[in-house]
C-alpha atoms as a PDB file:
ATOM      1  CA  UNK A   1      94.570  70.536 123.305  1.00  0.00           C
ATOM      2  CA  UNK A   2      97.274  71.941 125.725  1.00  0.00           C
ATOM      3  CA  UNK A   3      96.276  75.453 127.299  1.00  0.00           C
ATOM      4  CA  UNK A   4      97.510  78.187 125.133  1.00  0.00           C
ATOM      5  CA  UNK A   5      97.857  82.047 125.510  1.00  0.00           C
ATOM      6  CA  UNK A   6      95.379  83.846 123.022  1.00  0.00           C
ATOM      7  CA  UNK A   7      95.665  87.507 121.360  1.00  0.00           C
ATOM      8  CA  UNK A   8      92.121  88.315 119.648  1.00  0.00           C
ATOM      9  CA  UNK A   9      91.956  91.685 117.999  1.00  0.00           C
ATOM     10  CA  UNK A  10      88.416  93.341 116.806  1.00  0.00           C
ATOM     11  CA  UNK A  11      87.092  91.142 119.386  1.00  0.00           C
ATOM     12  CA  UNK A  12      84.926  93.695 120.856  1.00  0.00           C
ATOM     13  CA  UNK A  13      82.234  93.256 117.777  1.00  0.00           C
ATOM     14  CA  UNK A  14      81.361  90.806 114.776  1.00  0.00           C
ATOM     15  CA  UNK A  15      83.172  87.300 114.473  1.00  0.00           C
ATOM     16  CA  UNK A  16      85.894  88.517 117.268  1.00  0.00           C
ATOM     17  CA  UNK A  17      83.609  88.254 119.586  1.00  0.00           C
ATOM     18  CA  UNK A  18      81.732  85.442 118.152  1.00  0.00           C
ATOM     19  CA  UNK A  19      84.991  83.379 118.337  1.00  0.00           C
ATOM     20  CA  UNK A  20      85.800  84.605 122.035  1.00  0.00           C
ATOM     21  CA  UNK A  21      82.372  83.552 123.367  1.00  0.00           C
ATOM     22  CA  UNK A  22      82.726  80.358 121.482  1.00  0.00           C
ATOM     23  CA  UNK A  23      86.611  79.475 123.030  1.00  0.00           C
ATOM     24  CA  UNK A  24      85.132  80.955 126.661  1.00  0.00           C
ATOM     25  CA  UNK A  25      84.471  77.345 127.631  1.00  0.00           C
ATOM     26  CA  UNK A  26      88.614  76.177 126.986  1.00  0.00           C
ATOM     27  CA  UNK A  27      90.990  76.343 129.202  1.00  0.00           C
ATOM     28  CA  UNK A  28      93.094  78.455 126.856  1.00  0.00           C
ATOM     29  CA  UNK A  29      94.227  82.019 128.208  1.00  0.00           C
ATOM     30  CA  UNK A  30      92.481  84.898 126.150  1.00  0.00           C
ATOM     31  CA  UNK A  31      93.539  88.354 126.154  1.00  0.00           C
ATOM     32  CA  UNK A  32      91.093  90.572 124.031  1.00  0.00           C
ATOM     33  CA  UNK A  33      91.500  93.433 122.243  1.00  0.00           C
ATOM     34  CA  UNK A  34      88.709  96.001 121.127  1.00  0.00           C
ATOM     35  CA  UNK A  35      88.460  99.982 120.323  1.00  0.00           C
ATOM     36  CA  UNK A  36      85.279 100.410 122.808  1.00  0.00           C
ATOM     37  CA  UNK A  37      86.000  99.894 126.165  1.00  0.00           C
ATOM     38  CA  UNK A  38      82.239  99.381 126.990  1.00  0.00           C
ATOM     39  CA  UNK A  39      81.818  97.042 124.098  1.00  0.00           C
ATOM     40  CA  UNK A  40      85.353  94.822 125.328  1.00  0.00           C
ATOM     41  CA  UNK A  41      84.867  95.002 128.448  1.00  0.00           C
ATOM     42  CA  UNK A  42      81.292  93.453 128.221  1.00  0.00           C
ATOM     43  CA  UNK A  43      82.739  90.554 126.592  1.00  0.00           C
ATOM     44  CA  UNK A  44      85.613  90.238 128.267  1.00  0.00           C
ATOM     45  CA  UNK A  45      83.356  89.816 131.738  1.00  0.00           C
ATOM     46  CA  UNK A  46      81.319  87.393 129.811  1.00  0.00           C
ATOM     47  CA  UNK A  47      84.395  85.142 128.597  1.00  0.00           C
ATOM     48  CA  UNK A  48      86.477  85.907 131.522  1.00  0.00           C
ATOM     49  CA  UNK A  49      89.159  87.074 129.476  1.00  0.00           C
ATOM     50  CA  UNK A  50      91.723  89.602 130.053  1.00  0.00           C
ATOM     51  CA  UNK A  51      91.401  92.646 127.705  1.00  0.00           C
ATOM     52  CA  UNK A  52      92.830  95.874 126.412  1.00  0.00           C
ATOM     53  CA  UNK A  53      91.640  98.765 124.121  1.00  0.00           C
ATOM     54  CA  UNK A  54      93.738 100.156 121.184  1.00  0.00           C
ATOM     55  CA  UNK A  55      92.917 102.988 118.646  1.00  0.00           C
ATOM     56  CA  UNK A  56      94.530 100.991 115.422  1.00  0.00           C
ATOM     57  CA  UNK A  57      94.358 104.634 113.745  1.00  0.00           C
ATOM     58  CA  UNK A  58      96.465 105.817 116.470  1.00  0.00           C
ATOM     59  CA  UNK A  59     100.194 104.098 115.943  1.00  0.00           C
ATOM     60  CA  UNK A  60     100.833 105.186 119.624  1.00  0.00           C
ATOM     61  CA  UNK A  61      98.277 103.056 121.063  1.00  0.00           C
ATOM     62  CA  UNK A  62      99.266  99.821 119.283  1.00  0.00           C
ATOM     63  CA  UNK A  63     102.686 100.472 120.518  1.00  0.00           C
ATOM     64  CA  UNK A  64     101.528 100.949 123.816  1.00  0.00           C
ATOM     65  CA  UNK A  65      98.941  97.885 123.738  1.00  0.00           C
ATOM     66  CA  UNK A  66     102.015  96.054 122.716  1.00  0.00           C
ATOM     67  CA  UNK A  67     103.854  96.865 125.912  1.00  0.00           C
ATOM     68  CA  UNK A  68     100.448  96.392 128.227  1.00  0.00           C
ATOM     69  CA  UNK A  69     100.613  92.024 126.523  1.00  0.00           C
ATOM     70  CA  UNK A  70     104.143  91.423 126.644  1.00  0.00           C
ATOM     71  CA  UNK A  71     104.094  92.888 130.401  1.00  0.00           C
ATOM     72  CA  UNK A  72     100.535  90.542 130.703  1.00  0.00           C
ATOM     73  CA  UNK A  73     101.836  87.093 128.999  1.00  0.00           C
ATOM     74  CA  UNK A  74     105.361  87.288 130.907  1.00  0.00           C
ATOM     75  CA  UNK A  75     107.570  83.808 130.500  1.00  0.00           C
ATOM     76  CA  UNK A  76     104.413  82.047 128.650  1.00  0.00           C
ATOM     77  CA  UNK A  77     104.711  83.845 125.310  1.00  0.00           C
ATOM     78  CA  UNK A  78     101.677  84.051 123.006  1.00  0.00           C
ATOM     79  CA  UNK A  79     100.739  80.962 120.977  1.00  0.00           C
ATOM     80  CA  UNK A  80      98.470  82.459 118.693  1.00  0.00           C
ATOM     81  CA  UNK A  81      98.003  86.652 117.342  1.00  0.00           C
ATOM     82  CA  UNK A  82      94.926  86.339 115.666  1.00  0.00           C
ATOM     83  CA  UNK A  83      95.244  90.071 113.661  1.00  0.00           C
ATOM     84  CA  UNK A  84      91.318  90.411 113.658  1.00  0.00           C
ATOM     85  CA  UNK A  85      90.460  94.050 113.670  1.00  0.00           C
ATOM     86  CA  UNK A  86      89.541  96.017 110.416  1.00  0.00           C
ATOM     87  CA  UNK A  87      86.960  97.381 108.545  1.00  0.00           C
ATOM     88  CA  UNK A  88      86.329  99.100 104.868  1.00  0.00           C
ATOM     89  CA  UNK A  89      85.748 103.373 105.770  1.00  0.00           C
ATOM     90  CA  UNK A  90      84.576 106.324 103.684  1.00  0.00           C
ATOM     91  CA  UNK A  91      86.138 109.013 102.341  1.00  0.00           C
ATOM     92  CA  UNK A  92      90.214 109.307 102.092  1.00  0.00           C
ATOM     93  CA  UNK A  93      90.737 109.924 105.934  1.00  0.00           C
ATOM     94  CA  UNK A  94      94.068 110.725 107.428  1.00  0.00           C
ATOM     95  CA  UNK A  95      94.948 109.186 110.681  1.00  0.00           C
ATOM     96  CA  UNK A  96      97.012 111.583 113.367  1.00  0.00           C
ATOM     97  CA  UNK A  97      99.910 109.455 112.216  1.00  0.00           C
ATOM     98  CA  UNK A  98      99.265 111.067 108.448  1.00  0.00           C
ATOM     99  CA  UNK A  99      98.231 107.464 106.871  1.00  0.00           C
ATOM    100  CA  UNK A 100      94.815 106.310 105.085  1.00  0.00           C
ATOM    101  CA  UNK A 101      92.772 104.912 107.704  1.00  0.00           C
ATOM    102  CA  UNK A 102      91.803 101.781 105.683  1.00  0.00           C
ATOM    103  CA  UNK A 103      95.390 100.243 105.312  1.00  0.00           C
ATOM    104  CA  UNK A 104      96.868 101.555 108.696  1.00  0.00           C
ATOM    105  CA  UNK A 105      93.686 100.223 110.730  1.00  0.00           C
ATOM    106  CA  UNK A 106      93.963  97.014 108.299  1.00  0.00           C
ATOM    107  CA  UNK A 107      97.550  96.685 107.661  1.00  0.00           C
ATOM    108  CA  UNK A 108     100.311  98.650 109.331  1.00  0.00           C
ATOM    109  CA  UNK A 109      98.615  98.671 112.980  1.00  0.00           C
ATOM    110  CA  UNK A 110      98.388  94.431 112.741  1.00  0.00           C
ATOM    111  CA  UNK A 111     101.759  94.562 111.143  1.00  0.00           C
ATOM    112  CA  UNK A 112     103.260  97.022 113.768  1.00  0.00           C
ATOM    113  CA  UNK A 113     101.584  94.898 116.391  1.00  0.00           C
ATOM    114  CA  UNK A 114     102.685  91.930 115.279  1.00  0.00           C
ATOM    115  CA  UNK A 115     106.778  92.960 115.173  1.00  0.00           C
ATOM    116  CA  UNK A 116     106.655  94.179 118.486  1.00  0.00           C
ATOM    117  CA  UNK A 117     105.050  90.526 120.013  1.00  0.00           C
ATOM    118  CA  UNK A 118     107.244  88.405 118.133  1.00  0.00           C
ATOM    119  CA  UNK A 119     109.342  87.755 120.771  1.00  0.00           C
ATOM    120  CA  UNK A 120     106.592  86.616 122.269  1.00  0.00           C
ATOM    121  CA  UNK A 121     105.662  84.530 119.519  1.00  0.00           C
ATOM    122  CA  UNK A 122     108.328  83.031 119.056  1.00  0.00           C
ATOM    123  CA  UNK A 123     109.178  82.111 122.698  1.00  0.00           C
ATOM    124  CA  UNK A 124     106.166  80.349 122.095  1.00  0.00           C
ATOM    125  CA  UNK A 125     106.437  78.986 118.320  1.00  0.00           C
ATOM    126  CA  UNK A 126     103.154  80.646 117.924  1.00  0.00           C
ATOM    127  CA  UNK A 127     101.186  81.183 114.455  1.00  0.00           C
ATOM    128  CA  UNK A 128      99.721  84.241 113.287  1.00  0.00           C
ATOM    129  CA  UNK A 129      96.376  84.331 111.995  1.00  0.00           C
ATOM    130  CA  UNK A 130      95.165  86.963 109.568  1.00  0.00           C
ATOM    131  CA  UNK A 131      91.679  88.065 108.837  1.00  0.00           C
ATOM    132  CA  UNK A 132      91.684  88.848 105.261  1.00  0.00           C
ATOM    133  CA  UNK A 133      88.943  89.211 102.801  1.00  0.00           C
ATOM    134  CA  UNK A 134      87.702  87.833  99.281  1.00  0.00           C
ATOM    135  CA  UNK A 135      87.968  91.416  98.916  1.00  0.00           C
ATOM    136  CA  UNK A 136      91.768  91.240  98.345  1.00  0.00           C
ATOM    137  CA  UNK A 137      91.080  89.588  94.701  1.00  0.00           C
ATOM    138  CA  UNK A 138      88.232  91.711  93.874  1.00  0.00           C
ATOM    139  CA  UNK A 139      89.624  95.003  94.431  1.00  0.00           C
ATOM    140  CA  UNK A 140      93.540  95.030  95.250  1.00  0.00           C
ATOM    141  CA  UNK A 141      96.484  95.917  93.471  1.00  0.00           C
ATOM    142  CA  UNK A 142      98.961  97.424  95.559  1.00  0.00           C
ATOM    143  CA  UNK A 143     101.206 100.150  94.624  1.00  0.00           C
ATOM    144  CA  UNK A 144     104.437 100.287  97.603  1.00  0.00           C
ATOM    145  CA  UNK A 145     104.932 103.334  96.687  1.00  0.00           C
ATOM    146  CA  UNK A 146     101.862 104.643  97.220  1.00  0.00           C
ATOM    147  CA  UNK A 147      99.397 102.406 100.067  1.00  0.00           C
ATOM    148  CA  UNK A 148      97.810 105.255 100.593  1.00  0.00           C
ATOM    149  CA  UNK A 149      95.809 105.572  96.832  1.00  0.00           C
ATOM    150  CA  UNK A 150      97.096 109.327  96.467  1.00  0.00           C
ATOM    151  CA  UNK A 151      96.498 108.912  93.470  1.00  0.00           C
ATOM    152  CA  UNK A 152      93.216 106.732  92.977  1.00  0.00           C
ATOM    153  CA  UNK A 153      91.595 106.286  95.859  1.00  0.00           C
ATOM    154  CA  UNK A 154      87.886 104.398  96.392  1.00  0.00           C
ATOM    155  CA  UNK A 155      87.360 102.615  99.593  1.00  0.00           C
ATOM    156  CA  UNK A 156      86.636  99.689  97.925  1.00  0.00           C
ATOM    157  CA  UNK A 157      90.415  99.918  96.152  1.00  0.00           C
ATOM    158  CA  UNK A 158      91.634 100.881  99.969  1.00  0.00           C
ATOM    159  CA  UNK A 159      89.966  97.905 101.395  1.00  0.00           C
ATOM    160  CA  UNK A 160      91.109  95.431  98.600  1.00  0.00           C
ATOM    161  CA  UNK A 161      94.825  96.392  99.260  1.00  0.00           C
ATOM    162  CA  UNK A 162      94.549  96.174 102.820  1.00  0.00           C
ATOM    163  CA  UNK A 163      93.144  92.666 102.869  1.00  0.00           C
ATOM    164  CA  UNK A 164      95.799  92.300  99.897  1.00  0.00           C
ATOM    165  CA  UNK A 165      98.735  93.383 102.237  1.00  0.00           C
ATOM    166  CA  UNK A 166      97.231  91.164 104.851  1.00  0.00           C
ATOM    167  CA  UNK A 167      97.492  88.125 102.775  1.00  0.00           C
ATOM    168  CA  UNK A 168     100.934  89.291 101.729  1.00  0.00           C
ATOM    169  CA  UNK A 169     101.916  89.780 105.295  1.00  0.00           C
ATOM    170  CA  UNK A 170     101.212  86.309 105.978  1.00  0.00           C
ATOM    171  CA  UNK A 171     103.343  84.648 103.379  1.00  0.00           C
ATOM    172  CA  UNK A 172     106.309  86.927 104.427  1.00  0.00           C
ATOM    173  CA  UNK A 173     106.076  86.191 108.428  1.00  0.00           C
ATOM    174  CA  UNK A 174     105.908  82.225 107.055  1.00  0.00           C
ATOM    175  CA  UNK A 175     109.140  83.138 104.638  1.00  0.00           C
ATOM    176  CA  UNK A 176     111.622  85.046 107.215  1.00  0.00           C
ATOM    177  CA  UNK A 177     109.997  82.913 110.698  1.00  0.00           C
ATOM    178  CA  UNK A 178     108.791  79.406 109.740  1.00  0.00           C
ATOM    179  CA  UNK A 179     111.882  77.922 109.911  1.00  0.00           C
ATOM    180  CA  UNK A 180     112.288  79.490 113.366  1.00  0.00           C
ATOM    181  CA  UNK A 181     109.223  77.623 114.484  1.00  0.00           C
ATOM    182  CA  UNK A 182     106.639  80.590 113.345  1.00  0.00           C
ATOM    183  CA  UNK A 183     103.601  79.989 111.327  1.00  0.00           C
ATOM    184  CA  UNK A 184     101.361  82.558 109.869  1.00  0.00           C
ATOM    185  CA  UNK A 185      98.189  82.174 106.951  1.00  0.00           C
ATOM    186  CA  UNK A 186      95.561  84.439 105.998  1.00  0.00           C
ATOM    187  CA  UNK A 187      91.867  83.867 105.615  1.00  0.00           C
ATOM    188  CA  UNK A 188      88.610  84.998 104.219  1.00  0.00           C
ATOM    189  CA  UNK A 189      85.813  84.341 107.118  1.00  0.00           C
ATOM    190  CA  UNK A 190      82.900  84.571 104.568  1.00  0.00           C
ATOM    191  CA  UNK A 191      80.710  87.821 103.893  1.00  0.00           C
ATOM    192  CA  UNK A 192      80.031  88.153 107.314  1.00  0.00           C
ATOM    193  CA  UNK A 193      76.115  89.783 108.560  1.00  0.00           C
ATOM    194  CA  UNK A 194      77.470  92.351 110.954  1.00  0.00           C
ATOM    195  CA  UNK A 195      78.043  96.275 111.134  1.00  0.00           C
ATOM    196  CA  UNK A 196      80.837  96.050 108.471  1.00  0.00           C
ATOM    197  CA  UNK A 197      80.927  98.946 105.955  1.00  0.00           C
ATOM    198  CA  UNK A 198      78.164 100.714 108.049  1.00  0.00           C
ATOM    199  CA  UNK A 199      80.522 103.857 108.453  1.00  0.00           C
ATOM    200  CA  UNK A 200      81.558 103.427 104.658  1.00  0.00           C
ATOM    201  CA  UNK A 201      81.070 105.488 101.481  1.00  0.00           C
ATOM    202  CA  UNK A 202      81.394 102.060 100.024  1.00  0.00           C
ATOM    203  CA  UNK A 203      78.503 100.533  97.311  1.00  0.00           C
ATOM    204  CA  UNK A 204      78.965  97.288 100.046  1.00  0.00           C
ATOM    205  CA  UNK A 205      76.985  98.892 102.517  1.00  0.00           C
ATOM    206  CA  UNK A 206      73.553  98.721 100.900  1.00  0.00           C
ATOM    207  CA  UNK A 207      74.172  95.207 100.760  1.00  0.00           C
ATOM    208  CA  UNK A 208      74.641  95.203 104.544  1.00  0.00           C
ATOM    209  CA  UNK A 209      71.586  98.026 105.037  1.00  0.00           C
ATOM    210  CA  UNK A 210      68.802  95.681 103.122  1.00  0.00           C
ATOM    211  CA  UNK A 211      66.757  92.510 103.279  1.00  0.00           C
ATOM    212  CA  UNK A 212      69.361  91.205 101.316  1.00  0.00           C
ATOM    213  CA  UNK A 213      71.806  90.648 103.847  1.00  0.00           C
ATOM    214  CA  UNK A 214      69.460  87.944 105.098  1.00  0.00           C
ATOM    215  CA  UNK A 215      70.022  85.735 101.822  1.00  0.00           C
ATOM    216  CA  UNK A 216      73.751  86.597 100.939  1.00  0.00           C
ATOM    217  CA  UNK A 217      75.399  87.008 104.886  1.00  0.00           C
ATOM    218  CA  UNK A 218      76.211  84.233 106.886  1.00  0.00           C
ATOM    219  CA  UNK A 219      75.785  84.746 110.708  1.00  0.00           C
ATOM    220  CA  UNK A 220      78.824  86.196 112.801  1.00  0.00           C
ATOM    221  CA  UNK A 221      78.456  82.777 114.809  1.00  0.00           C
ATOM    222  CA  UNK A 222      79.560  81.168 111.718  1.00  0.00           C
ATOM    223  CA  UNK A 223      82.221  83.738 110.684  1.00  0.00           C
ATOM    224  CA  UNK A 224      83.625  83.539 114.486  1.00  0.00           C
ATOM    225  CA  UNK A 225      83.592  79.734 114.040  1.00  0.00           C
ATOM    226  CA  UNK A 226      85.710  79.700 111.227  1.00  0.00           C
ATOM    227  CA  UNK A 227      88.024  81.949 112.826  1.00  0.00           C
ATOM    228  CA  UNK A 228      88.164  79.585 115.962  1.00  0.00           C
ATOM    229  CA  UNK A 229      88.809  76.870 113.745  1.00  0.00           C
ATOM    230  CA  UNK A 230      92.000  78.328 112.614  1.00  0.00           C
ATOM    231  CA  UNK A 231      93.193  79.706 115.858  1.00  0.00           C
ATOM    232  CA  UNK A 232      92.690  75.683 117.510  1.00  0.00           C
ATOM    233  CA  UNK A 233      94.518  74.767 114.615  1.00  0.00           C
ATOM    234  CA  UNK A 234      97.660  72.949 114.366  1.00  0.00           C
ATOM    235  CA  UNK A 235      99.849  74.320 111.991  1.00  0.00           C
ATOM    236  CA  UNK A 236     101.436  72.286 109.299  1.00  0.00           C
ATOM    237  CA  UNK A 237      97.963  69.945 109.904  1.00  0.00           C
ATOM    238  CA  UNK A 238      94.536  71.893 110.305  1.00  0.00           C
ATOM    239  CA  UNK A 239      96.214  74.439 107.830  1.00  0.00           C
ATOM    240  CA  UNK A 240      99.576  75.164 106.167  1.00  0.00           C
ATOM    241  CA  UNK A 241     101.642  78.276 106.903  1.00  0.00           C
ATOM    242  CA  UNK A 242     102.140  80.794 104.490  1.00  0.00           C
ATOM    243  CA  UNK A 243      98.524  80.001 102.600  1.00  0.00           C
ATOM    244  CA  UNK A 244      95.134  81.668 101.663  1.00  0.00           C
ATOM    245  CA  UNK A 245      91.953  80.139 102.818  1.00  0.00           C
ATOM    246  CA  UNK A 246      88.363  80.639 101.388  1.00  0.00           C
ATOM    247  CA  UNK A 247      86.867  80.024 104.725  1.00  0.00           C
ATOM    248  CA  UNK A 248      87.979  76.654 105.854  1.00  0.00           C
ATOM    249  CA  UNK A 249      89.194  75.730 102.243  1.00  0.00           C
ATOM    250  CA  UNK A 250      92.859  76.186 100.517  1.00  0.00           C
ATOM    251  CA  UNK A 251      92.529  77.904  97.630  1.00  0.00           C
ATOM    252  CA  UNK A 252      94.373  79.206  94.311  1.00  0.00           C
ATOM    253  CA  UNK A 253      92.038  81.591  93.895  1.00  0.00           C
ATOM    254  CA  UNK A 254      93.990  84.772  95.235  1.00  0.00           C
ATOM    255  CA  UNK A 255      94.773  88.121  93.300  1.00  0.00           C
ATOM    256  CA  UNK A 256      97.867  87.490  91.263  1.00  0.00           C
ATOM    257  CA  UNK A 257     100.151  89.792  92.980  1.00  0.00           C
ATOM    258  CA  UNK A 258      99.658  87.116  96.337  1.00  0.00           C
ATOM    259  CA  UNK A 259     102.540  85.237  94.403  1.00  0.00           C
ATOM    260  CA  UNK A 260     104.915  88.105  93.869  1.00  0.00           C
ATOM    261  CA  UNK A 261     107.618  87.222  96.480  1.00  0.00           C
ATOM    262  CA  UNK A 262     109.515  90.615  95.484  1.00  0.00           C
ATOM    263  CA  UNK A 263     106.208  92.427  96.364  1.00  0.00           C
ATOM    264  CA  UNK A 264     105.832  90.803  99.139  1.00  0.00           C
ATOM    265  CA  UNK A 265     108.968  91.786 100.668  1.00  0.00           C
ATOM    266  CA  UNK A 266     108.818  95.277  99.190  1.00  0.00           C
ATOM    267  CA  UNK A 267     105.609  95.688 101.438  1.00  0.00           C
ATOM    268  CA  UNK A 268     107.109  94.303 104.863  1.00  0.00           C
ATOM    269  CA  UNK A 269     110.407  96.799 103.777  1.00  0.00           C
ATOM    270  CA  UNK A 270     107.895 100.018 103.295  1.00  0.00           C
ATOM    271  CA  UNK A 271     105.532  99.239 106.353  1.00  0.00           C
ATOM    272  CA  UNK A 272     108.718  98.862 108.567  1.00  0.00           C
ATOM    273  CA  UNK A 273     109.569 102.221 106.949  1.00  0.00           C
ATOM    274  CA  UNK A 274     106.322 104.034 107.901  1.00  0.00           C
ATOM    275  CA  UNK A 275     105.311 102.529 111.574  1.00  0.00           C
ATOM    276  CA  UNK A 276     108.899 103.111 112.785  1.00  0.00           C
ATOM    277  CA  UNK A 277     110.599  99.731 113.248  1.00  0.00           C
ATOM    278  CA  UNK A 278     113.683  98.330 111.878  1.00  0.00           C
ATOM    279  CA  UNK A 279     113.155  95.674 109.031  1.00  0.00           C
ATOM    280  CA  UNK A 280     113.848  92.461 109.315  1.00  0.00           C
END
C-alpha cells in the first residue's frame, strides 16, 4: 500500500509498541506517542519513527502535542490517529484539569486530540482507530451528566465507560465526518498479557499478577497485530466505519447504550464542553 503518515498513541508500552515494531519495516511515516520519554524514545530509535511525549492527564500537554504533529505532518495530513493510550487506575483520582483520570486519560484526552488533528485528517481522508475494550459491555453505562462516577465510582465502572465513550466516539466521528471522507471504528485487541491494571485497585489485576495470565492473555505481539491490522486497513473493505470489532471480528455484541444515537451525541456535546473546544 501507498506510504501513509501514522499517529500511534500508548506506543511507548504493550500492543503500541508491538504494532510500531511490527509496521517498522513499511515505508509508512510513524510518529509515536508515549508518556515516558525513555520508554518512546527507545522505540522510536528502534522503528525509526518520529515521536513525542504527552501527559493524557494533563489537557495542556495533549493540546500542545497537538500543535508539535500538525507543525511535524505539514501539507501531508495524517492518514490514520490510532487513539491507543489508556489504562484502568485505582482509586477516584483527580487530574490537575479536575477530571477522573480513567475517562480523561481514556476518553477526553483521545477525543481532545483527535478535534484538534482533524484538519489533518481530513486533508488526508484519514480513519480513526480506537482502542476500546470488551470491558465497555461488561462494566459501562454512562451517565453525561456525570463521567466522572461522583456518585458510584469503581474503577472497573470508570474503565467500562471509558472504553464505552470510546466506542461511542467512534460511531459519532463516522456520523458528522464519513461523508466528508472520514472513517473511524472502535476495537477490542483481546485481553492483552502486559502491565495493564498493574497500578489499579481493580479485581483485574490479580488476573494480570498470577500464573493465570499465562492461560487466559494473549501475547502483546498478537494484541499489536490486531491493531496493525486495522491501521493497514482500508476502510469501507478491511473494516466498516462507525463499527465495533471483537478483535478482527464485527460484532453485535456491544453494551446496549453503543446504539443510542442521542447518547452518543450527548457525549461528543459534554466532552467538547469539558476539554474546551467548540462542538461540532
Amino acid at each position: 500500500m501507498p506510504a501513509q503518515t501514522i499517529v500511534l498513541t500508548g506506543a511507548s508500552d504493550g500492543i503500541g509498541a508491538a504494532a510500531a515494531r511490527q509496521l517498522a519495516g513499511s515505508p509508512h511515516r510513524l510518529l509515536l506517542v508515549g508518556r515516558s520519554v525513555e520508554k518512546t524514545r527507545a522505540i522510536a530509535e528502534e522503528t525509526g519513527s518520529d515521536w513525542f511525549t504527552a501527559d493524557f492527564a494533563r489537557l495542556d500537554d495533549v493540546r500542545a502535542l497537538a500543535g508539535k504533529i500538525a507543525d511535524a505532518v505539514g501539507d501531508d495530513g495524517i492518514h490514520t490517529l490510532a487513539n491507543n493510550a489508556g489504562g484502568i487506575f485505582g482509586d477516584q483520582t483527580p487530574t490537575v484539569d479536575g477530571f477522573e483520570k480513567t475517562m480523561q486519560v481514556n476518553h477526553l484526552a483521545p477525543f481532545l486530540l483527535t478535534n484538534l488533528l482533524l484538519p489533518q485528517l481530513r486533508k488526508a481522508e484519514g480513519a480513526v482507530i480506537n482502542t476500546s475494550s470488551i470491558g465497555h459491555r461488561l462494566f459501562g453505562h454512562i451517565d453525561v451528566d456525570d463521567l466522572d462516577n461522583a456518585r458510584r465510582f469503581s474503577p472497573n465502572k470508570a474503565y467500562g465507560d471509558a472504553k464505552l465513550a470510546n466506542v461511542l466516539f467512534a460511531k459519532s466521528l463516522h456520523t458528522k465526518f464519513h461523508a466528508r471522507g472520514l472513517s473511524a471504528v472502535a476495537f477490542h485487541p483481546g485481553t492483552v498479557r502486559t502491565n495493564f491494571a498493574a497500578d489499579s485497585s481493580s479485581i483485574m489485576r490479580l488476573l494480570y499478577r498470577t500464573p493465570l495470565k499465562h492461560l487466559m492473555l494473549i501475547g502483546a505481539d498478537k494484541g499489536g497485530a490486531t491493531l496493525r491490522w486495522f491501521i493497514e486497513g482500508t476502510p469501507g473493505d478491511t473494516w466498516f466505519s462507525g463499527a465495533y470489532y471483537d478483535e478482527r471480528t464485527l460484532t453485535t455484541k456491544v453494551n446496549p447504550q453503543v446504539n443510542d444515537a442521542a447518547l452518543a451525541e450527548s457525549l461528543w456535546q459534554r466532552s467538547a464542553e469539558l476539554v474546551g473546544i467548540p462542538a461540532h
